[in-house]
Protein backbone atom coordinates (compact mmCIF):
# COMPACT_ATOMS: atom_id res chain seq x y z
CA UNK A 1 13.95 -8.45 7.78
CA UNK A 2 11.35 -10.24 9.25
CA UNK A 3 7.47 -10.40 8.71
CA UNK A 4 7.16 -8.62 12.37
CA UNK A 5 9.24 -5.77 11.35
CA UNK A 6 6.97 -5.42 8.09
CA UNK A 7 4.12 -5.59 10.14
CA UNK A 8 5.07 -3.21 13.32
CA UNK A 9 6.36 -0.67 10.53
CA UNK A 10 3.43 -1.00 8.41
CA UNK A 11 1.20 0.18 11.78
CA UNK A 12 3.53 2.70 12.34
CA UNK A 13 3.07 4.24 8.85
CA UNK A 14 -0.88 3.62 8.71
CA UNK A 15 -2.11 6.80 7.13
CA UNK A 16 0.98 7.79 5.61
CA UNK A 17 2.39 7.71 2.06
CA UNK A 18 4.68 4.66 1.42
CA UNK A 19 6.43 3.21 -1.85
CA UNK A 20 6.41 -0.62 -0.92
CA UNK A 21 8.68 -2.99 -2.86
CA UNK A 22 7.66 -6.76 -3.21
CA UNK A 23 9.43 -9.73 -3.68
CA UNK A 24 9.16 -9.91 -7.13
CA UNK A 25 10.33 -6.59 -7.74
CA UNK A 26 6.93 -4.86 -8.26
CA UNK A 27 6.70 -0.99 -6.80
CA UNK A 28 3.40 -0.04 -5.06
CA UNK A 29 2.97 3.54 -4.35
CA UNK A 30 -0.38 4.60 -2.19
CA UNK A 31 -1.60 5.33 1.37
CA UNK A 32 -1.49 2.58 3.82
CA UNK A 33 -5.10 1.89 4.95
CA UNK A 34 -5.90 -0.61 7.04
CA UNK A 35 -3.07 -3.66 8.35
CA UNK A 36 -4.23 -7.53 9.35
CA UNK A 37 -2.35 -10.25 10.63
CA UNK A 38 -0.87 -10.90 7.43
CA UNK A 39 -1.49 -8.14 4.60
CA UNK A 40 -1.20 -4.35 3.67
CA UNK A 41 -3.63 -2.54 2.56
CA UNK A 42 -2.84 0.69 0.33
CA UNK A 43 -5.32 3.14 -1.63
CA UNK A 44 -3.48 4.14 -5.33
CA UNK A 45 -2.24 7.44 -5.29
CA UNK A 46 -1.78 8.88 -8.49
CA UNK A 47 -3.62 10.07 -11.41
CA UNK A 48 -5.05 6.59 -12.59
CA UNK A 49 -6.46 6.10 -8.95
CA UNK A 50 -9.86 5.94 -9.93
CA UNK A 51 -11.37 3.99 -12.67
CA UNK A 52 -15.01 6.33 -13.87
CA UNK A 53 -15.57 7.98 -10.71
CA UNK A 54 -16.48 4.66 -9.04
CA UNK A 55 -13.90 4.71 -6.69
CA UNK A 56 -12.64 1.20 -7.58
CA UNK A 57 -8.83 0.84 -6.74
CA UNK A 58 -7.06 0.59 -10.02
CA UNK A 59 -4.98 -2.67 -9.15
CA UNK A 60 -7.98 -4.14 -9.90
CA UNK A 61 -8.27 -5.50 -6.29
CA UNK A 62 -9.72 -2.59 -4.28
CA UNK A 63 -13.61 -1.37 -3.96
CA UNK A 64 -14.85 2.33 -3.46
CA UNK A 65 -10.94 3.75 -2.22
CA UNK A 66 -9.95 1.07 -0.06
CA UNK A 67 -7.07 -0.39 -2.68
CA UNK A 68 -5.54 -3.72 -2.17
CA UNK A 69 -4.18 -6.02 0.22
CA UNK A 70 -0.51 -7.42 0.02
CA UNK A 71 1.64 -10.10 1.93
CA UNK A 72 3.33 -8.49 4.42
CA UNK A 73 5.46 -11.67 3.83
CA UNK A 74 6.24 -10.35 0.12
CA UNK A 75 7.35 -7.33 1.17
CA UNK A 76 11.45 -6.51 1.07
CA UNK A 77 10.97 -2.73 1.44
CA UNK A 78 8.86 0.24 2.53
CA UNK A 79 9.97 3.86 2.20
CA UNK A 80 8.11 6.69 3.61
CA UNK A 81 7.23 9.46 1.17
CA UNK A 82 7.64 13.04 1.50
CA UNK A 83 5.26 15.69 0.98
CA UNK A 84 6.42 15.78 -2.64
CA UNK A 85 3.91 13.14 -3.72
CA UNK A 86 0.51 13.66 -2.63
């Protein structure tokens, strides 16, 4: 697929609960936040979301809930999530 499919469907889904699978075969589970020209932003969902209160995402990358950015270009998959995982 190409990075303009990624990145329509990535607008489409802003808001929503994804699982997005990169490149490299990492997993990424989390709300899609905010989309640029050329990354995906997702807040953590899960348990380990929040490191002390602080609202720092816990890839390490985000700051107060906003999580962290990916390559749209890295991405080789994106699956909506039901209501099962909030």
């Amino acid at each position: 697929m190409s990075v303009g499919y990624y990145h329509s469907l990535c607008n489409r889904y802003r808001g929503r609960a994804v699982e997005i699978r990169l490149r490299d075969g990492r997993v990424h589970r989390g709300v899609i936040h905010r989309v640029t020209g050329d990354r995906v932003f997702l807040r953590p969902m899960g348990p380990r979301r929040n490191l002390g209160g602080f609202g720092y995402g816990y890839y390490g990358g985000g700051f107060a809930g906003f999580g962290v950015g990916f390559a749209i270009g890295a991405i080789v998959g994106i699956t909506l999530l039901g209501g099962l995982w909030w």
